[in-house]
PDB file of N, CA and C in Angstrom:
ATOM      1  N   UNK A   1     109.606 108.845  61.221  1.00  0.00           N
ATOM      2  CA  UNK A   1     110.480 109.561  60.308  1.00  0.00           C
ATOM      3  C   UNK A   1     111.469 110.371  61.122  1.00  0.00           C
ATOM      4  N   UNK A   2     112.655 110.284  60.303  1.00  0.00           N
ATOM      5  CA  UNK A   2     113.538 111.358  61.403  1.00  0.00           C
ATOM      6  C   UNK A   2     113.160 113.037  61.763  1.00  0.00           C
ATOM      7  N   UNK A   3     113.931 113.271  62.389  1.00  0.00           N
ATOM      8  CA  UNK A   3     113.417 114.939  62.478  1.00  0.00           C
ATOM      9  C   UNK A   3     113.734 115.559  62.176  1.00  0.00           C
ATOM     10  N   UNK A   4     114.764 115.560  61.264  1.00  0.00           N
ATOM     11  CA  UNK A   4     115.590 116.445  60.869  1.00  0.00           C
ATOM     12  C   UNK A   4     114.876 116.492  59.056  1.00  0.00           C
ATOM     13  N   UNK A   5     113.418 115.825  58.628  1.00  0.00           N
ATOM     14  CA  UNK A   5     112.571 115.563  57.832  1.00  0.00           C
ATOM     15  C   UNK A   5     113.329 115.165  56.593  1.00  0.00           C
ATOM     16  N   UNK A   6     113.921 114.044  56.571  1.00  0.00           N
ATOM     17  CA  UNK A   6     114.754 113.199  55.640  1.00  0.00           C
ATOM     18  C   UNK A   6     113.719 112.243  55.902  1.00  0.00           C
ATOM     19  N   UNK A   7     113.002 112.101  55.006  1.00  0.00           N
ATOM     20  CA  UNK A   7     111.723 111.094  54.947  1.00  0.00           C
ATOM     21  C   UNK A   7     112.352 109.600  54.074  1.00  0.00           C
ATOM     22  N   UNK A   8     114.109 109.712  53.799  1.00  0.00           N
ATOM     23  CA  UNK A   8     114.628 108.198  53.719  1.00  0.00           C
ATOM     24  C   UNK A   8     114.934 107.438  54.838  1.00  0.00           C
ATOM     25  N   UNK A   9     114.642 108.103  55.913  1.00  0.00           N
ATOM     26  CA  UNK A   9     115.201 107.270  57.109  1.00  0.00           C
ATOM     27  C   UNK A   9     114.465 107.823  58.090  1.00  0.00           C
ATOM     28  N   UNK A  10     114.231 106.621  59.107  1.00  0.00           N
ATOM     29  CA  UNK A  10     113.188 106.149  60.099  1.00  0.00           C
ATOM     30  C   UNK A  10     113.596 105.455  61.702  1.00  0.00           C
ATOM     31  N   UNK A  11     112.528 105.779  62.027  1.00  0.00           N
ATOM     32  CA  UNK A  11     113.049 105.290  63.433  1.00  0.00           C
ATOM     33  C   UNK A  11     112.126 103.711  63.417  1.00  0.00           C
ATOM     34  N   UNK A  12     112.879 102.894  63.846  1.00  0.00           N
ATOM     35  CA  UNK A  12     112.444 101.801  63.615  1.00  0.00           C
ATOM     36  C   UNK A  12     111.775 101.146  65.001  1.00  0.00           C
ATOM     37  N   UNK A  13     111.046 100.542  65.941  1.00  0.00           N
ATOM     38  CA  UNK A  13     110.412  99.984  66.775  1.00  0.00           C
ATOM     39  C   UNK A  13     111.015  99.396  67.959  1.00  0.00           C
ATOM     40  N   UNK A  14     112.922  99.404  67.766  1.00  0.00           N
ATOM     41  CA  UNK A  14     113.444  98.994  69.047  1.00  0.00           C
ATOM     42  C   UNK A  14     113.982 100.248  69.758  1.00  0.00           C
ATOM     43  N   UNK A  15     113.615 101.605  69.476  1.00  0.00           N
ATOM     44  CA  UNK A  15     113.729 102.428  69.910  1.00  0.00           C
ATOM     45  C   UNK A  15     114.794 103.804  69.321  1.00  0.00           C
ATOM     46  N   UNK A  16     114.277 103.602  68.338  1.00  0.00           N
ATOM     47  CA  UNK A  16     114.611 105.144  67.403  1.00  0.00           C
ATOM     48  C   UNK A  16     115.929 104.961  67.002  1.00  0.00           C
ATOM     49  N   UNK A  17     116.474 103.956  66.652  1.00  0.00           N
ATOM     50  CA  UNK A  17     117.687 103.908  65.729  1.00  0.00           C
ATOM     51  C   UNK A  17     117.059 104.182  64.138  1.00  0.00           C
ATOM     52  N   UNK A  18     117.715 105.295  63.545  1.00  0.00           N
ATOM     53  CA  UNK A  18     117.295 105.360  61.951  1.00  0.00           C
ATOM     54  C   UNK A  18     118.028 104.660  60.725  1.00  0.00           C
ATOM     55  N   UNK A  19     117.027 104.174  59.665  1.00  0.00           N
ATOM     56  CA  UNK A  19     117.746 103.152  58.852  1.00  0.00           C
ATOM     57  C   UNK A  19     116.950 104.019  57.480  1.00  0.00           C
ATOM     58  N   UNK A  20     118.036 103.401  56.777  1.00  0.00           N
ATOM     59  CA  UNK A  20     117.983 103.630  55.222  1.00  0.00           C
ATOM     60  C   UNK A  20     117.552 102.320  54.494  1.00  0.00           C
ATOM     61  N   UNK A  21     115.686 102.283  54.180  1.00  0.00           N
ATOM     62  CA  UNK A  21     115.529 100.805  53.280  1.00  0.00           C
ATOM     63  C   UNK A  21     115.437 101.463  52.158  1.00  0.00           C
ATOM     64  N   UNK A  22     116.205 100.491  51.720  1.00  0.00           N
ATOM     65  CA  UNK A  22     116.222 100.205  49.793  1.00  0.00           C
ATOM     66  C   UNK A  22     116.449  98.835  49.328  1.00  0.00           C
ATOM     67  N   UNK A  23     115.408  99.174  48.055  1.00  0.00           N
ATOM     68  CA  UNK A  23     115.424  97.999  47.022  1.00  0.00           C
ATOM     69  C   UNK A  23     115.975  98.147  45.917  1.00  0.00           C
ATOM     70  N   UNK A  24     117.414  97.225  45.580  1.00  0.00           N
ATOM     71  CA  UNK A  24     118.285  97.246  44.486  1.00  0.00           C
ATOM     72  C   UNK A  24     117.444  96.524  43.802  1.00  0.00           C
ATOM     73  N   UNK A  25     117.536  96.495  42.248  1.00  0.00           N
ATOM     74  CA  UNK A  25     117.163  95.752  41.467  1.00  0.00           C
ATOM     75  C   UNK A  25     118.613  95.390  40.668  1.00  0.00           C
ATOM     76  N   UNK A  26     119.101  94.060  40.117  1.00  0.00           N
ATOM     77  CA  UNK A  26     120.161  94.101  39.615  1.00  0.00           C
ATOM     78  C   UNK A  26     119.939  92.979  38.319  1.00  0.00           C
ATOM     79  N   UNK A  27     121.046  93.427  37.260  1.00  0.00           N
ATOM     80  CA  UNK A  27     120.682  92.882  35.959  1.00  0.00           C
ATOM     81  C   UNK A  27     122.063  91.385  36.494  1.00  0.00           C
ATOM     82  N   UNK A  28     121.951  90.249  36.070  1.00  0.00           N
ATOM     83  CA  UNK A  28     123.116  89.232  36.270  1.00  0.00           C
ATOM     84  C   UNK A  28     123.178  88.500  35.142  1.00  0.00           C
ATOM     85  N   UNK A  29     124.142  87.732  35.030  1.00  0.00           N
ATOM     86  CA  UNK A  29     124.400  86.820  34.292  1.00  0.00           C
ATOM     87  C   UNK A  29     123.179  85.592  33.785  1.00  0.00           C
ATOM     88  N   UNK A  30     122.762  85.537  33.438  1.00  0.00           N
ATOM     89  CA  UNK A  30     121.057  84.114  33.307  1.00  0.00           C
ATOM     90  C   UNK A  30     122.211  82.941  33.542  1.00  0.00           C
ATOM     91  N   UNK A  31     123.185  82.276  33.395  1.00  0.00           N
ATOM     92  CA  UNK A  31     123.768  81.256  33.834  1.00  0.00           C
ATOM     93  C   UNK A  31     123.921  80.724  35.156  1.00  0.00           C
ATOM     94  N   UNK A  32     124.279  82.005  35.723  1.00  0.00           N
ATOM     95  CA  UNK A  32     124.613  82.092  37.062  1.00  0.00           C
ATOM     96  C   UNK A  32     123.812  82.399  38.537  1.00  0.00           C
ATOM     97  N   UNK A  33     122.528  83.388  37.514  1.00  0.00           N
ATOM     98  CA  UNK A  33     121.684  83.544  38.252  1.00  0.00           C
ATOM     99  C   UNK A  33     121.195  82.901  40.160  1.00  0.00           C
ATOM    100  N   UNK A  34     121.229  81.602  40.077  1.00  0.00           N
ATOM    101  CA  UNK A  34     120.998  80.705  41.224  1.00  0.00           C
ATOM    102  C   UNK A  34     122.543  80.953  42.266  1.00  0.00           C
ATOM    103  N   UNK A  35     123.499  81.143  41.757  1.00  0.00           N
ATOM    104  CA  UNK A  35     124.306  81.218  42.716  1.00  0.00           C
ATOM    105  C   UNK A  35     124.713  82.354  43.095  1.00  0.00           C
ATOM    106  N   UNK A  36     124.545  83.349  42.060  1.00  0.00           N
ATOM    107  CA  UNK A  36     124.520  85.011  42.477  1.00  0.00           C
ATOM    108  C   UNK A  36     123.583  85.333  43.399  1.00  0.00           C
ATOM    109  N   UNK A  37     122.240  84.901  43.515  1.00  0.00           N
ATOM    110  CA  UNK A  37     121.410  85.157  44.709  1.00  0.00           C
ATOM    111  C   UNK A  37     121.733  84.615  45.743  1.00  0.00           C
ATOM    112  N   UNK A  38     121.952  83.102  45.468  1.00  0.00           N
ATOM    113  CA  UNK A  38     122.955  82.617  47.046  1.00  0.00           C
ATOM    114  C   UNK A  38     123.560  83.434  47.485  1.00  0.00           C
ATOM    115  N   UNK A  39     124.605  84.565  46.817  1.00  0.00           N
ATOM    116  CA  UNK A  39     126.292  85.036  47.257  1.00  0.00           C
ATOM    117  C   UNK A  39     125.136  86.343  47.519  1.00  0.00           C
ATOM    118  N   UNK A  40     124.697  87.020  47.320  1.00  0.00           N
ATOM    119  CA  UNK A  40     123.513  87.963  47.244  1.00  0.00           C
ATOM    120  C   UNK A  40     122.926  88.098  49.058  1.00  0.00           C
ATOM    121  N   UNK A  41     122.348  86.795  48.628  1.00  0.00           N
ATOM    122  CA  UNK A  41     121.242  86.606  50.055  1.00  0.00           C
ATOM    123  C   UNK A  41     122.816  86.620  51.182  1.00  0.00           C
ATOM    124  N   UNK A  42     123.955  86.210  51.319  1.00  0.00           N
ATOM    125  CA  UNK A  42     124.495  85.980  52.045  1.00  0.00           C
ATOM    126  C   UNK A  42     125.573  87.277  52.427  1.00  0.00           C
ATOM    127  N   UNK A  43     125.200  88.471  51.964  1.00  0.00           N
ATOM    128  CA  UNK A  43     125.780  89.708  52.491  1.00  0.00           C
ATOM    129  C   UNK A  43     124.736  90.206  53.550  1.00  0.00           C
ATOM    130  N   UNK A  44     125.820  90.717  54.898  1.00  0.00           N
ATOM    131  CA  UNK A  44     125.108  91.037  56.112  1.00  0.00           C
ATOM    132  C   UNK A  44     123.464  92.079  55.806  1.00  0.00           C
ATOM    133  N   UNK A  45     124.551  93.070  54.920  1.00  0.00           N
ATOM    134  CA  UNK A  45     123.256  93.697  54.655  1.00  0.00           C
ATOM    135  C   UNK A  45     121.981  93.830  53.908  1.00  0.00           C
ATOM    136  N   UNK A  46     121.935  92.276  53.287  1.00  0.00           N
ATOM    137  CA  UNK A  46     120.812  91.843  52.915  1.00  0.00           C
ATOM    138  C   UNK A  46     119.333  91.047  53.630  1.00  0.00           C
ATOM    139  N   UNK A  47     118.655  92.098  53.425  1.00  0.00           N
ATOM    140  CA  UNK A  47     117.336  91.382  54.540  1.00  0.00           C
ATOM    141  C   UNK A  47     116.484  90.569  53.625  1.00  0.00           C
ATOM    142  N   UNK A  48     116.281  90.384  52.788  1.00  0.00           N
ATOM    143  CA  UNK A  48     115.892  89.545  51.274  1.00  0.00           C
ATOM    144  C   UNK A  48     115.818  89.756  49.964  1.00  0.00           C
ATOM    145  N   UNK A  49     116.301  88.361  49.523  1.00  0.00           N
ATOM    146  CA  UNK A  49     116.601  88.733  48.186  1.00  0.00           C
ATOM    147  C   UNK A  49     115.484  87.714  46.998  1.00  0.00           C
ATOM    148  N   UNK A  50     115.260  87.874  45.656  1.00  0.00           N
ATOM    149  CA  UNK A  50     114.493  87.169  45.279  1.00  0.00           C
ATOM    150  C   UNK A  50     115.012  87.100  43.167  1.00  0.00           C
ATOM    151  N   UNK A  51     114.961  86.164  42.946  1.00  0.00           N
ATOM    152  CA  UNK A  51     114.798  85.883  41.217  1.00  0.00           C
ATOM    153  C   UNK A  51     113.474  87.045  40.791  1.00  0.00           C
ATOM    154  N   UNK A  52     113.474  88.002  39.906  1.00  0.00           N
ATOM    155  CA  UNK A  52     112.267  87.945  39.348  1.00  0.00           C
ATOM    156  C   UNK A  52     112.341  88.297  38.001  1.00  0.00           C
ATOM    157  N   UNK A  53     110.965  88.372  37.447  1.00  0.00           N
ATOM    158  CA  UNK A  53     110.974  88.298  35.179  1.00  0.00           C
ATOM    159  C   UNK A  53     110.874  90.064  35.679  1.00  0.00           C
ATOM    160  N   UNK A  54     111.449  90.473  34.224  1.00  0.00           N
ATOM    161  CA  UNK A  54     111.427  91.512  33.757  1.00  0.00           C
ATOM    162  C   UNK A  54     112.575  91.943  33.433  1.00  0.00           C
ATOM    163  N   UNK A  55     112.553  93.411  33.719  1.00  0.00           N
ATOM    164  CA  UNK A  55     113.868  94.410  32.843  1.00  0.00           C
ATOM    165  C   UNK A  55     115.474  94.158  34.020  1.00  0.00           C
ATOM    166  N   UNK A  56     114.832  93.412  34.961  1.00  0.00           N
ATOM    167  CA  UNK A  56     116.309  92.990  35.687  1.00  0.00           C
ATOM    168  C   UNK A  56     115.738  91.790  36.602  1.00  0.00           C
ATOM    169  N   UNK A  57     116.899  90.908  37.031  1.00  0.00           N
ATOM    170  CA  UNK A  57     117.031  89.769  37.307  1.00  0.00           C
ATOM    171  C   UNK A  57     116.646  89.655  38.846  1.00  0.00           C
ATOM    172  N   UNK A  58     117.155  90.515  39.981  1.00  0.00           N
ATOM    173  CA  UNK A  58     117.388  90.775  41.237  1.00  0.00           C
ATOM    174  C   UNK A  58     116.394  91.224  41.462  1.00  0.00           C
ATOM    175  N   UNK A  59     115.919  91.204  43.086  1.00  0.00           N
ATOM    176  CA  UNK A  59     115.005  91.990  43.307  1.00  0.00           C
ATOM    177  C   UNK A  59     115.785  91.929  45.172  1.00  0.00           C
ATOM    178  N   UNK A  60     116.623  92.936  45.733  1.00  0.00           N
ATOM    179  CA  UNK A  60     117.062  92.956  46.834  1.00  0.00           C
ATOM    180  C   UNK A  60     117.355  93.697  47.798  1.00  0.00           C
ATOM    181  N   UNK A  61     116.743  93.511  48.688  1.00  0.00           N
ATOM    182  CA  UNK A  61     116.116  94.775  49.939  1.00  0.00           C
ATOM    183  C   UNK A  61     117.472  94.924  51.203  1.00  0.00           C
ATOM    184  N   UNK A  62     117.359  95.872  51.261  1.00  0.00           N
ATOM    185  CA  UNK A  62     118.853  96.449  52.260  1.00  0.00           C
ATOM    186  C   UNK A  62     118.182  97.580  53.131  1.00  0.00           C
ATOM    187  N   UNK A  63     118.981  97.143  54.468  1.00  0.00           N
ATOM    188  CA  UNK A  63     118.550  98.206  55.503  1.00  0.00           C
ATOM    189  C   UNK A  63     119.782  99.073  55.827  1.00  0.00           C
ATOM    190  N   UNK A  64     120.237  99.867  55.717  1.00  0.00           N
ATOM    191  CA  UNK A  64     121.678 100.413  56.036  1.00  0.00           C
ATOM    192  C   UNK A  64     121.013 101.950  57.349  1.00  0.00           C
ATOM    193  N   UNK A  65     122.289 102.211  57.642  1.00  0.00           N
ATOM    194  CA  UNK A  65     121.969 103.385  58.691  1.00  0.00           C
ATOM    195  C   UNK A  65     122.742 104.798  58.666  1.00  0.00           C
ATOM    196  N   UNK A  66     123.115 105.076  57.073  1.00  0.00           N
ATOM    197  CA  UNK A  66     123.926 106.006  56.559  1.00  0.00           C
ATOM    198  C   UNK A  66     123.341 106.231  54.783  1.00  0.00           C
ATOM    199  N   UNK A  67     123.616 107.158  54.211  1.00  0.00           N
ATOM    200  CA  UNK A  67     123.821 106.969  52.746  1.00  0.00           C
ATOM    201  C   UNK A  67     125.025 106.363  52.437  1.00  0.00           C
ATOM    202  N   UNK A  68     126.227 106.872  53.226  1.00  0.00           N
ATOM    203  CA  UNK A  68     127.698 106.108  52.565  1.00  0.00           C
ATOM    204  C   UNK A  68     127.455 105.024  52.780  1.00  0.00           C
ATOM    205  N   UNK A  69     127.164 103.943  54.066  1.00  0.00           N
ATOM    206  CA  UNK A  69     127.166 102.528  53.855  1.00  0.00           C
ATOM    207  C   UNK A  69     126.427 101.878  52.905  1.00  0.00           C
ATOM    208  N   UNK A  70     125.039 102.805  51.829  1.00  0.00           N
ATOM    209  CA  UNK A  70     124.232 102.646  50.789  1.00  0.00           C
ATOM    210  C   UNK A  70     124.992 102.305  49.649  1.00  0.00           C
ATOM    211  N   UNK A  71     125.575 103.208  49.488  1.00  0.00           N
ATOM    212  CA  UNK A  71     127.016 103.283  48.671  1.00  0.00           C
ATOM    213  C   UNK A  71     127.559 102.776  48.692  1.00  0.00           C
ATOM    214  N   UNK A  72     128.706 102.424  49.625  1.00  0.00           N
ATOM    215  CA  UNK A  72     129.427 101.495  50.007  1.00  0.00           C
ATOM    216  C   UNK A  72     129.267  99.916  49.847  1.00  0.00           C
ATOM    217  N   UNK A  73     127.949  99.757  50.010  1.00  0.00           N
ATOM    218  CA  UNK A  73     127.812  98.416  49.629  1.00  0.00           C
ATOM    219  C   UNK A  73     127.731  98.011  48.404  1.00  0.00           C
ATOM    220  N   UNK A  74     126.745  99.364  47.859  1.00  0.00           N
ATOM    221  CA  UNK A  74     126.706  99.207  46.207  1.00  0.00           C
ATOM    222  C   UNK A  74     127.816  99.323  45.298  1.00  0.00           C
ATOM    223  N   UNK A  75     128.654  99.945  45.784  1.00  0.00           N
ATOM    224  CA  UNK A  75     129.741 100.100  45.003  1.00  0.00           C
ATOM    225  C   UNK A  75     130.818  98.917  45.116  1.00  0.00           C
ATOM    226  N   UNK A  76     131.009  98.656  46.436  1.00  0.00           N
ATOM    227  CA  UNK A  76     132.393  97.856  46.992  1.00  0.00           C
ATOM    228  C   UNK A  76     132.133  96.212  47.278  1.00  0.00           C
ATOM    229  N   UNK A  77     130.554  95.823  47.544  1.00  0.00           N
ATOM    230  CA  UNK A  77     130.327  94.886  47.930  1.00  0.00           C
ATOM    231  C   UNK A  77     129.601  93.899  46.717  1.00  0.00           C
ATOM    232  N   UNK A  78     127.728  94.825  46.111  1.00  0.00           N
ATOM    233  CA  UNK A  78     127.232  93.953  45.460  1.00  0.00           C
ATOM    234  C   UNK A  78     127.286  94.076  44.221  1.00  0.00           C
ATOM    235  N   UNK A  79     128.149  95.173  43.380  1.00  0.00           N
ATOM    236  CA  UNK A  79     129.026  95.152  42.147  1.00  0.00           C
ATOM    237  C   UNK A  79     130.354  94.568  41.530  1.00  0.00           C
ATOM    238  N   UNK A  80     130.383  94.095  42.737  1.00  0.00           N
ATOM    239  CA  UNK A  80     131.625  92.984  42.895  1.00  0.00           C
ATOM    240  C   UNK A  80     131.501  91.576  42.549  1.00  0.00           C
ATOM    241  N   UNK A  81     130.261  91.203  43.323  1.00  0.00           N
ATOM    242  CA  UNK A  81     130.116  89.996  42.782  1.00  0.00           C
ATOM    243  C   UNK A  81     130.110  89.599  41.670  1.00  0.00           C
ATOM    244  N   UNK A  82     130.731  88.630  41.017  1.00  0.00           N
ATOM    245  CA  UNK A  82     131.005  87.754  40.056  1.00  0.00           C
ATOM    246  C   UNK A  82     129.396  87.478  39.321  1.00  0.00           C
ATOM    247  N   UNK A  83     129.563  88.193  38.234  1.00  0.00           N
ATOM    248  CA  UNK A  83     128.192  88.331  37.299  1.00  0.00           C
ATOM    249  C   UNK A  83     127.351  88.797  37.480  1.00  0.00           C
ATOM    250  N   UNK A  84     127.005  89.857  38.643  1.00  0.00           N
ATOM    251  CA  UNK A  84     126.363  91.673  38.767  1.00  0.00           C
ATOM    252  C   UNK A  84     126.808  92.289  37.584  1.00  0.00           C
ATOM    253  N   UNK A  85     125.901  92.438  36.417  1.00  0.00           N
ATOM    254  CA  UNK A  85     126.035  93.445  35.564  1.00  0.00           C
ATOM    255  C   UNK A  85     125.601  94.977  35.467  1.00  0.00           C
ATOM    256  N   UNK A  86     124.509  95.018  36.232  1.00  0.00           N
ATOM    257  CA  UNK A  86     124.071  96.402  36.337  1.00  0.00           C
ATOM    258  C   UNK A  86     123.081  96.714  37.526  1.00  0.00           C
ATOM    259  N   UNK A  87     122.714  97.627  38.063  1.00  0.00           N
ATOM    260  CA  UNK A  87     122.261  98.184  39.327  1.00  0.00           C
ATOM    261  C   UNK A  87     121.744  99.304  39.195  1.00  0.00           C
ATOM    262  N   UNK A  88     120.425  98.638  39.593  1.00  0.00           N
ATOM    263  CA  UNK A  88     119.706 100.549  40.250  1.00  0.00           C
ATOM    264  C   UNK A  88     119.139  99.939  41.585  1.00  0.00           C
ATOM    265  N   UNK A  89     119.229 101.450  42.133  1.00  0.00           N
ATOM    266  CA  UNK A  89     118.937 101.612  43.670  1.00  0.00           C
ATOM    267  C   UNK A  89     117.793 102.616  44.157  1.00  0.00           C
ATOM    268  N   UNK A  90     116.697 101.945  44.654  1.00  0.00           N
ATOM    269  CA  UNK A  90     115.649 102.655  44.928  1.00  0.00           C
ATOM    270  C   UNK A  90     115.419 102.916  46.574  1.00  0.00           C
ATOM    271  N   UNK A  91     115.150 104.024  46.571  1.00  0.00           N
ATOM    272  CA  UNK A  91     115.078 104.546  48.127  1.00  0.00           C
ATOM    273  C   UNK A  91     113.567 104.650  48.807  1.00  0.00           C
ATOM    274  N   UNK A  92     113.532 103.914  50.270  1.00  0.00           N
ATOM    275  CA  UNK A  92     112.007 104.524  50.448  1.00  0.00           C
ATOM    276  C   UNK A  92     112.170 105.912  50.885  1.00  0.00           C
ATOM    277  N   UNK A  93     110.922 106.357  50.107  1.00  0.00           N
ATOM    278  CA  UNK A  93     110.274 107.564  50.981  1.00  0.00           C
ATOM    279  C   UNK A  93     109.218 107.769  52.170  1.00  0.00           C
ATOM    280  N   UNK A  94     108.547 106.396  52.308  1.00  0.00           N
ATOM    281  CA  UNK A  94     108.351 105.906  53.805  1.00  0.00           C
ATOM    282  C   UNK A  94     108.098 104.508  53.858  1.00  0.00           C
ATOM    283  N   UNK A  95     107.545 104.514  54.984  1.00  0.00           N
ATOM    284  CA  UNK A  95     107.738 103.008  55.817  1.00  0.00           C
ATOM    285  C   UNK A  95     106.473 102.694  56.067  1.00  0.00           C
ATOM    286  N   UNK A  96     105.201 103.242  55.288  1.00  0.00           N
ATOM    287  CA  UNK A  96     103.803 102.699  56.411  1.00  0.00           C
ATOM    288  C   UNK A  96     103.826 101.899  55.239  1.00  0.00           C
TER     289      UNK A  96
END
């Protein structure tokens, strides 16, 4: 965990660079679904992405190394895509 005790971000195992993981969940289009996760899985800052049932469609994990690039992506990158209807963004509070 960092030291400055921001228990969203961590020092990770190649030697204390700190990252911000979160899991978006996102509502999409049901038509499109299969190719929105393609365009999905294929942003840098996606480490995996997955279809799942329930109250949203997405299920997609991001490592960033800021809150603005958190943002930034959410706002500028995966709300953009063509049939992203809605977004929530969940933050860890740790890593074990």
């Amino acid at each position: 965990m960092a030291e400055n005790g921001d228990k969203t971000r961590f020092h990770n195992s190649d030697g204390g660079i700190e990252v911000i993981i979160a899991f978006i969940m996102a509502k999409v289009e049901s038509t499109k679904s299969r190719a929105i996760l393609d365009e999905v899985r294929s942003l840098d800052e996606v480490e995996e992405a997955y279809l799942i049932y329930g109250a949203y469609d997405l299920l997609i994990k991001c490592v960033f190394k800021t809150p603005e690039a958190l943002s930034s992506f959410v706002v500028n990158e995966l709300r953009k895509v063509d049939g992203v209807k809605d977004t929530i963004t969940n933050v860890c509070a740790t890593c074990e």
